[in-house]
Structures are given as C-alpha cells and as structure tokens.
C-alpha atoms as a PDB file:
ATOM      1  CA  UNK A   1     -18.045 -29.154   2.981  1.00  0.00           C
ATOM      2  CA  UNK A   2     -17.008 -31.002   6.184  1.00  0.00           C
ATOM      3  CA  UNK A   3     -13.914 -32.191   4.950  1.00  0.00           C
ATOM      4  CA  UNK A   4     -13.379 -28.294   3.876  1.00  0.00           C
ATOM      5  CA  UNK A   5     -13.879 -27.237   7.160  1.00  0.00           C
ATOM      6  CA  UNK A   6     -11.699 -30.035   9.038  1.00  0.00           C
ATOM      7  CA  UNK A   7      -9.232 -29.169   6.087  1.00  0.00           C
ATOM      8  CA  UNK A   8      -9.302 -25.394   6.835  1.00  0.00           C
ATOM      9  CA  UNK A   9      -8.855 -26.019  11.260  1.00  0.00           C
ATOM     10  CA  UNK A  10      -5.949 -27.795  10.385  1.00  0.00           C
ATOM     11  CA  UNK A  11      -4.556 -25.513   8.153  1.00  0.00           C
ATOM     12  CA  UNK A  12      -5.254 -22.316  10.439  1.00  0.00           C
ATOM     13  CA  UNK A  13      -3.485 -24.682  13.281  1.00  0.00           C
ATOM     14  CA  UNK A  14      -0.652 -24.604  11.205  1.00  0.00           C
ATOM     15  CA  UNK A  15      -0.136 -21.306  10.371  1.00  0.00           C
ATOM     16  CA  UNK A  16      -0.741 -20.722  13.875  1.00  0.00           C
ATOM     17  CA  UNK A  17       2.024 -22.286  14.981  1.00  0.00           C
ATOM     18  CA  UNK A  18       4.168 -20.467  12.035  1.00  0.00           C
ATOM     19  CA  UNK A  19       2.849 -17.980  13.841  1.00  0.00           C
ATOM     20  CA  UNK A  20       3.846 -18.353  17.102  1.00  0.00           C
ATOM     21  CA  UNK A  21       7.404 -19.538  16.499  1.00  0.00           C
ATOM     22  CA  UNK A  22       7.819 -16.429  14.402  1.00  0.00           C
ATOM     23  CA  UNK A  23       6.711 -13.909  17.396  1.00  0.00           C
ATOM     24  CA  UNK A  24       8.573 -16.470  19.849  1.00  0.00           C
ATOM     25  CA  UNK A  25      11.837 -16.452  18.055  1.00  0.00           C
ATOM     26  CA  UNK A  26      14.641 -14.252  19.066  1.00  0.00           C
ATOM     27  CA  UNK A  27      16.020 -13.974  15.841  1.00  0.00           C
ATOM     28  CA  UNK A  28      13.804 -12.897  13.067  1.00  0.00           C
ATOM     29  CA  UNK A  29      15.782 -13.866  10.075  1.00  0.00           C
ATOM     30  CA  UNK A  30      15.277 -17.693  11.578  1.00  0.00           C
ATOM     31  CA  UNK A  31      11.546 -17.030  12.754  1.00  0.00           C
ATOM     32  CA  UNK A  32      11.100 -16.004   8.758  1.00  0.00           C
ATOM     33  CA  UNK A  33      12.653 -19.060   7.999  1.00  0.00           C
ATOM     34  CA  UNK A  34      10.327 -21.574  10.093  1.00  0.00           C
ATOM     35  CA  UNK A  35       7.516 -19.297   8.945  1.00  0.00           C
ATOM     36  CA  UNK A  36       7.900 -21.969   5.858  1.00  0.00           C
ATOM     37  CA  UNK A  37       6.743 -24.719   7.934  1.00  0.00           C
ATOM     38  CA  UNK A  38       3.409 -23.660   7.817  1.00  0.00           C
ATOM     39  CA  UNK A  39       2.264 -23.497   4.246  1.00  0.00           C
ATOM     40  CA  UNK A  40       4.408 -27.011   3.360  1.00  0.00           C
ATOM     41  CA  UNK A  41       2.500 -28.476   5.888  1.00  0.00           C
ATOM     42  CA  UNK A  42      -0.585 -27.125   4.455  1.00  0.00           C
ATOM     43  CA  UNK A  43       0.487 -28.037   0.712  1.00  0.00           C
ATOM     44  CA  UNK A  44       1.732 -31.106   1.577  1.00  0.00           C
ATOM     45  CA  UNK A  45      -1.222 -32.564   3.243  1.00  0.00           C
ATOM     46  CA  UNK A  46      -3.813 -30.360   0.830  1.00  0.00           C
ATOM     47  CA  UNK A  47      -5.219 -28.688   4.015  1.00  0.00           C
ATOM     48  CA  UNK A  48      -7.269 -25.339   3.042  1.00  0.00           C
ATOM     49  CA  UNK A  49      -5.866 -22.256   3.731  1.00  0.00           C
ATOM     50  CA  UNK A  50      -7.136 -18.904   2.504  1.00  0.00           C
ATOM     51  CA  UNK A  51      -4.072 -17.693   0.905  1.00  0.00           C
ATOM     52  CA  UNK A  52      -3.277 -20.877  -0.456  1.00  0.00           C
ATOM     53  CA  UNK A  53      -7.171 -20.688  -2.481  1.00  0.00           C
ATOM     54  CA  UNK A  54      -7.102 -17.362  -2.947  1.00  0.00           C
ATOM     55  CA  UNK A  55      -5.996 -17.214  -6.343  1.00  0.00           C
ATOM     56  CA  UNK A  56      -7.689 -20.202  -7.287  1.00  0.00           C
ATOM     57  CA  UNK A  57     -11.595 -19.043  -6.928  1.00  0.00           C
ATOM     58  CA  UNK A  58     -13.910 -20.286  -9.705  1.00  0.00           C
ATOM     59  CA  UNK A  59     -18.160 -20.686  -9.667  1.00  0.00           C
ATOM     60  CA  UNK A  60     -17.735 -24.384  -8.791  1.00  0.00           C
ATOM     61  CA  UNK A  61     -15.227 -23.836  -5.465  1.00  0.00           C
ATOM     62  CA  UNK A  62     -16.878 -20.268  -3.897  1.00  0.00           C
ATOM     63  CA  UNK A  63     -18.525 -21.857  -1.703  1.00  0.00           C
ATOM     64  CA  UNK A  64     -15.847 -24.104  -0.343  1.00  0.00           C
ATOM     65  CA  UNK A  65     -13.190 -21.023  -0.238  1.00  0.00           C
ATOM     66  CA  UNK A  66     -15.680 -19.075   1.509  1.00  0.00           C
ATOM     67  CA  UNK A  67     -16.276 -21.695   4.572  1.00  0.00           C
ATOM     68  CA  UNK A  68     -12.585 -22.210   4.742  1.00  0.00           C
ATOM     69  CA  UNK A  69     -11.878 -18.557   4.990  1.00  0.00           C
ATOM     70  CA  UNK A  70     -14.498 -18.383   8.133  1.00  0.00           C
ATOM     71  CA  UNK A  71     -13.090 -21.041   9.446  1.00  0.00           C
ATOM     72  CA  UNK A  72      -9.291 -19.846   9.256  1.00  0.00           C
ATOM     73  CA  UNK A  73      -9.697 -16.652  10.599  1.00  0.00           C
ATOM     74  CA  UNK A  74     -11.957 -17.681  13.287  1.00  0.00           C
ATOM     75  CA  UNK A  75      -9.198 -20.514  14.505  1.00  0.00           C
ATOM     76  CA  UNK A  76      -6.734 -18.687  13.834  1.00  0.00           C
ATOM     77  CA  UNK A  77      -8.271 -15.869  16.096  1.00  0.00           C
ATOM     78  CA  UNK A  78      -8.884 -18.823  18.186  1.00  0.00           C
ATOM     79  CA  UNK A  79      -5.269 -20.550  18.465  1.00  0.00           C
ATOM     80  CA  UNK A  80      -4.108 -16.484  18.446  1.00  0.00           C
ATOM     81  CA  UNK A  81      -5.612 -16.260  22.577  1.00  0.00           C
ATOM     82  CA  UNK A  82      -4.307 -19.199  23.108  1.00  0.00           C
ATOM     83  CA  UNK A  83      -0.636 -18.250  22.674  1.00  0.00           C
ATOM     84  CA  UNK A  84      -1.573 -15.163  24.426  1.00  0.00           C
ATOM     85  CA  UNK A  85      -1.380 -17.289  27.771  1.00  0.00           C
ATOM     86  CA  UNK A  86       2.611 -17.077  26.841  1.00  0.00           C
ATOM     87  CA  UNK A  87       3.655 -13.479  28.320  1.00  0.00           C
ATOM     88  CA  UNK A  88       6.672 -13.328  25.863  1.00  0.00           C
ATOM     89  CA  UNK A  89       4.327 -14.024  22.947  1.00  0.00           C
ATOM     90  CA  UNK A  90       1.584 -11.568  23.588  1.00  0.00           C
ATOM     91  CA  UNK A  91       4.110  -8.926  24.256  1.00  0.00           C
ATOM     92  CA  UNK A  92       5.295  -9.497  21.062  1.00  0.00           C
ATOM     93  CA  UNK A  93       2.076  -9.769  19.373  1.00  0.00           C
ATOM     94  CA  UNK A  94       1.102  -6.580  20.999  1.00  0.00           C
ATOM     95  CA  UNK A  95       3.971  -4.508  19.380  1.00  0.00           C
ATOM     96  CA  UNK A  96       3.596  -6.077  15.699  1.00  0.00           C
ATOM     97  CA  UNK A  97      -0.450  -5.306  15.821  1.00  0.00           C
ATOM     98  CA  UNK A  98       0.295  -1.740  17.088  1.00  0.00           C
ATOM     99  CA  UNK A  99       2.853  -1.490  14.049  1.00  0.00           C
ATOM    100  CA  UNK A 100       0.668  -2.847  11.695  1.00  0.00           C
ATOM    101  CA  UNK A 101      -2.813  -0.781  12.874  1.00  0.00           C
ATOM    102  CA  UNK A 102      -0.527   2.025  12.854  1.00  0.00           C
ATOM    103  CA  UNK A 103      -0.497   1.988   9.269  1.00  0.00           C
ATOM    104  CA  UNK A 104      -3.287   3.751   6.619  1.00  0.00           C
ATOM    105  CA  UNK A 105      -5.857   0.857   5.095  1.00  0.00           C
ATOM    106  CA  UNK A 106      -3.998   1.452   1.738  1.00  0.00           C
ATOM    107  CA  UNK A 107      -1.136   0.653   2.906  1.00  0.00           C
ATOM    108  CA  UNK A 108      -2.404  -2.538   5.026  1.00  0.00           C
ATOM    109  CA  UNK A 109      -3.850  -3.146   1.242  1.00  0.00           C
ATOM    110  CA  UNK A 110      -1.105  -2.837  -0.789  1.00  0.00           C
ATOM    111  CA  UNK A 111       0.740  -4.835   1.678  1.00  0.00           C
ATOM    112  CA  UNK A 112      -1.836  -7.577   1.707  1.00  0.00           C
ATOM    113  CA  UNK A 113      -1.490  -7.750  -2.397  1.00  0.00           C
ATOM    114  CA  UNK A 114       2.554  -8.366  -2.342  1.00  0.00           C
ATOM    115  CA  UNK A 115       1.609 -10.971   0.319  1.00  0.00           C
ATOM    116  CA  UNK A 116      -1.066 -12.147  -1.776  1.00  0.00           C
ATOM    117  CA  UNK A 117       1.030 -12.408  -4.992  1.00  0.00           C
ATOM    118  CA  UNK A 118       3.716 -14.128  -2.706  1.00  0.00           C
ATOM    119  CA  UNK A 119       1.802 -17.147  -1.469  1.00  0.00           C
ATOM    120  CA  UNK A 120       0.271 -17.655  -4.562  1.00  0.00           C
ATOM    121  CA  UNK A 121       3.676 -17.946  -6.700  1.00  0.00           C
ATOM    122  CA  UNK A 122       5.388 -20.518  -3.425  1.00  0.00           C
ATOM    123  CA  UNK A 123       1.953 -22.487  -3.842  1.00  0.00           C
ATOM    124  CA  UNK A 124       1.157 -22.548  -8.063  1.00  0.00           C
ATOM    125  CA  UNK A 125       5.167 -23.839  -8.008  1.00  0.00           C
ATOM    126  CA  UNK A 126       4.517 -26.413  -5.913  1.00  0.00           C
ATOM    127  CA  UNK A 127       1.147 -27.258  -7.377  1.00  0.00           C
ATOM    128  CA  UNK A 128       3.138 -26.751 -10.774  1.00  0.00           C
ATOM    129  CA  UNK A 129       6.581 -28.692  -9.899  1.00  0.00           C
ATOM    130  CA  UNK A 130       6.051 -30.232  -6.855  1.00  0.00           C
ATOM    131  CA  UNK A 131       8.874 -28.347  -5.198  1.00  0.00           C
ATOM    132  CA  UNK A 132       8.959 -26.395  -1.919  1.00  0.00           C
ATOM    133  CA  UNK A 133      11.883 -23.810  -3.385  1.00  0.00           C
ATOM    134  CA  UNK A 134       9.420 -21.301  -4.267  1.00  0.00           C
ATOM    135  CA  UNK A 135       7.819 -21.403  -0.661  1.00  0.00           C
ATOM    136  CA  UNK A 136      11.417 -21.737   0.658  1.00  0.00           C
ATOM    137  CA  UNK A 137      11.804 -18.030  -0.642  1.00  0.00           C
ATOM    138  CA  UNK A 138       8.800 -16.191  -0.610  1.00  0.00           C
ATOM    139  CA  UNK A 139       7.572 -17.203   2.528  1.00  0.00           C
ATOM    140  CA  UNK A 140      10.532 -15.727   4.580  1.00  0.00           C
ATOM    141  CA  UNK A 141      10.416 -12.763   1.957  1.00  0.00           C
ATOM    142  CA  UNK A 142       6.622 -11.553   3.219  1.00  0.00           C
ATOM    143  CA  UNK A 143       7.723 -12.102   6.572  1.00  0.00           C
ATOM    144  CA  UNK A 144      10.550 -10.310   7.039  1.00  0.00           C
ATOM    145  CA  UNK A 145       8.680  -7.252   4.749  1.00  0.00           C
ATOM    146  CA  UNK A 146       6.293  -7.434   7.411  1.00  0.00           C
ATOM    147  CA  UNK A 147       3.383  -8.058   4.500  1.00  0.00           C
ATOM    148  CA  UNK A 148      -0.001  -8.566   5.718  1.00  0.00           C
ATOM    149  CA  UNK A 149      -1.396 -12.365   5.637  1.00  0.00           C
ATOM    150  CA  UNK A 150      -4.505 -12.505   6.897  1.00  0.00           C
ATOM    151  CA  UNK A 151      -4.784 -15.645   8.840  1.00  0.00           C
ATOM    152  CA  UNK A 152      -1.260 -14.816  10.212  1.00  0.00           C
ATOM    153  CA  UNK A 153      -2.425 -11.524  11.329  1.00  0.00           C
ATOM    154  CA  UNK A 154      -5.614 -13.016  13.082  1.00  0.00           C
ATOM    155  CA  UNK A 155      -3.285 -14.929  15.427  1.00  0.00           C
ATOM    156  CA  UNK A 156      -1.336 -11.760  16.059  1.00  0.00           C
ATOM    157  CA  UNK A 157      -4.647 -10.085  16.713  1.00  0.00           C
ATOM    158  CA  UNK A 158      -5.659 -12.640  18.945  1.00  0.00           C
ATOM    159  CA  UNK A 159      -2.489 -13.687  20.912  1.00  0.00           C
ATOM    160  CA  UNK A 160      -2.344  -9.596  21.833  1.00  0.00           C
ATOM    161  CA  UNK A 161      -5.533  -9.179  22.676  1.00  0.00           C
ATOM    162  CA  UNK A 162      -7.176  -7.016  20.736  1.00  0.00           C
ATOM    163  CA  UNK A 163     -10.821  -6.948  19.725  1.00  0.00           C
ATOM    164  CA  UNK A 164     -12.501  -4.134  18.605  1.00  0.00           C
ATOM    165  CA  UNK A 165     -14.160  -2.865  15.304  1.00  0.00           C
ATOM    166  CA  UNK A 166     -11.439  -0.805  13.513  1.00  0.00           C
ATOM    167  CA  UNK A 167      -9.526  -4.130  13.527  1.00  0.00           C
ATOM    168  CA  UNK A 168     -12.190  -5.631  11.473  1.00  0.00           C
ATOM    169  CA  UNK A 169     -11.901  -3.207   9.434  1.00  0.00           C
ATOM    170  CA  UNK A 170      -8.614  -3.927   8.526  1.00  0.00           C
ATOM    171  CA  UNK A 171      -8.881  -7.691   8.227  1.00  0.00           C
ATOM    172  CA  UNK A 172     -11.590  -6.642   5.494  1.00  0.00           C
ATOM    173  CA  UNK A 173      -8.709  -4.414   3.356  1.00  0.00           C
ATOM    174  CA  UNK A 174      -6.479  -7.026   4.299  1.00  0.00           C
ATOM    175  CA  UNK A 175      -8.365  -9.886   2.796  1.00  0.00           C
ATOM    176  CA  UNK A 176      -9.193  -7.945  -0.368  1.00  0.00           C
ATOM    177  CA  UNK A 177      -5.538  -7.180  -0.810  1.00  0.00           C
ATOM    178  CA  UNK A 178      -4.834 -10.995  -0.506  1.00  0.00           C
ATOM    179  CA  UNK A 179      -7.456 -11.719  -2.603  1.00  0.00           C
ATOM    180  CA  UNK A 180      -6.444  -9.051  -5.202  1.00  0.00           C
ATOM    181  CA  UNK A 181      -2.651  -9.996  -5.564  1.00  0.00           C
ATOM    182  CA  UNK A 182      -3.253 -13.761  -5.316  1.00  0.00           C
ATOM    183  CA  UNK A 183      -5.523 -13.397  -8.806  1.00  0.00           C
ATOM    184  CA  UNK A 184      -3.135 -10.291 -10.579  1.00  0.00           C
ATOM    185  CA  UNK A 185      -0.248 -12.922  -9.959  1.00  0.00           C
ATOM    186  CA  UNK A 186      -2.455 -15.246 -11.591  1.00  0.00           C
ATOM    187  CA  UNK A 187      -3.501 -13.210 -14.423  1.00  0.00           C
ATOM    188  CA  UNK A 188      -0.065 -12.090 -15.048  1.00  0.00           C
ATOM    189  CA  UNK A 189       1.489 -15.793 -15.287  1.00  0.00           C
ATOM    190  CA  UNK A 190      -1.385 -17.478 -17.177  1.00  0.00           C
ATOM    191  CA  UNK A 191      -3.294 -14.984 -18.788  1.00  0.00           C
ATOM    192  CA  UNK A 192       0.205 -13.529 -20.909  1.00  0.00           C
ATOM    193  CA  UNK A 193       0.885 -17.402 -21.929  1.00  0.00           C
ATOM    194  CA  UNK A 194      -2.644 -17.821 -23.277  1.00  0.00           C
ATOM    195  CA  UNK A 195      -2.029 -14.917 -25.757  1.00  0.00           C
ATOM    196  CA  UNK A 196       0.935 -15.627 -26.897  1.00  0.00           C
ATOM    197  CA  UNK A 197      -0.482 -19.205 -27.667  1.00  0.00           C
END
C-alpha cells in the first residue's frame, strides 16, 4: 500500500505539471501536445494514476485503486495551490473552472466518460504494444475537447482557488464518468473478442 501511495504522489505530480504547462501555454494546440508528458511519465515509470487504473478495477486491486485515487486528487488539489502562486496560471485556471462548473452534471459526466474511454485506449496500447502513439493522440484529443479528467481538473480547482461544496459535487460525477468510460471502453474491446472466440 505504501508503494501505492508513493506511486500515486508521483503520478498526481506529474499530471500536475501537464497541468500547469497546459494553463501556462500560450498556444493551446502545443499545451495539448505536452499534456502527453504526463501520462508517459506515469506509464513509463508504472506510477498510479486514477485514470490510468480506472478501467482496470478487479476484487484483488480495489483497495489499492481506491488509496491512489485519494491520494491523486488530494495532491493534485495540493500541487493545484501551488501553481496558484503564478498570477498568469490562476487566472487561467479561474476561467477554465468557471467554464467547466458552468456546465449541467450530465454534461460534466458525459464528458468525464469520453475522457475516461480516452485514457484508457492511450494506456491498454501501451500496456498492449508498448507504444506511446495511442497516448500521442488521445491525450491532446481530451484536451483540446476540453473533457473532464479528474485529477487534471483538481489542479485547475486548486490553482484557481476554489473550494466549496458544489465543486465536490462535480468531482463525484466526474469520477463516475471516468470510471464509467474507462470500463465501457474495456468491455467494448475485450468483451466483443471473447465472443467471437
């Protein structure tokens, strides 16, 4: 469980700094791109990220996915006030949290499951190939589609300043809708191959 934990710090650092470089960037085609940065890291060095387990949960890892996904979004959170000391950033982070909150909790949920199906096809083709292509392209894709990830979205949250319950609300539907798209993906891939076998 330790080594989950340590794992999961280093992965929410990472994202973190995705992050950051994608609020700090002037140009959001190339903050999309460096977005990518993040999850190789975190597949290349098997840290544990949320998104990246999500559509991996089974009765022997729930309680491992569960202490990694406390400890992303608090870090996240965490690293999120940090950047907020950088004017440029927390302006930014303002005006993408007041975009996002502006939005219904469906739509925060259905966003959350094409972000959810997203990660989980960049990471099962790594896991699967050992390639970065598929991150290559659907990281940048959920970022510039302004999908809802939802250790990304605690660093916005945090770097702008906000802190009140309706917010938690959100990260709930957003987490769900993560969770939810990671595992159709998943079901759609694998389940379809074992019938036709």
């Amino acid at each position: 469980m330790k080594k989950t934990v340590i794992n999961a710090v280093s992965a929410a650092m990472m994202i973190s700094i995705a992050s950051y470089c994608n609020l700090y960037c002037g140009n959001k085609y190339v903050g999309a791109v460096l977005f990518t940065f993040g999850l190789i890291m975190v597949c290349r060095y098997s840290m544990s990220l949320f998104t990246g387990m999500a559509g991996y949960i089974e009765k022997n890892n729930i309680s491992a996915f569960l202490a990694a996904t406390v400890t992303n979004c608090v870090f996240a959170f965490g690293f999120g006030v940090l950047g907020s000391f950088n004017p440029a950033v927390k302006e930014k982070a303002i005006e993408v949290c007041a975009s996002k909150l502006h939005n219904s909790l469906l739509f925060l949920f259905v966003s959350a499951i094409f972000c959810g199906i997203l990660i989980y096809l960049g990471v099962d083709f790594y896991k699967k190939y050992g390639s970065y292509l598929g991150m290559i392209f659907s990281i940048p894709i959920f970022v510039l589609c302004g999908f809802d990830h939802t250790v990304a979205d605690l660093f916005y949250y945090g770097a702008s300043g906000r802190y009140n319950a309706a917010d938690l609300l959100a990260l709930i539907v957003v987490i769900l809708g993560n969770i939810v798209g990671s595992n159709i993906m998943r079901l759609l891939i694998y389940g379809i191959k074992k019938e036709e076998k």
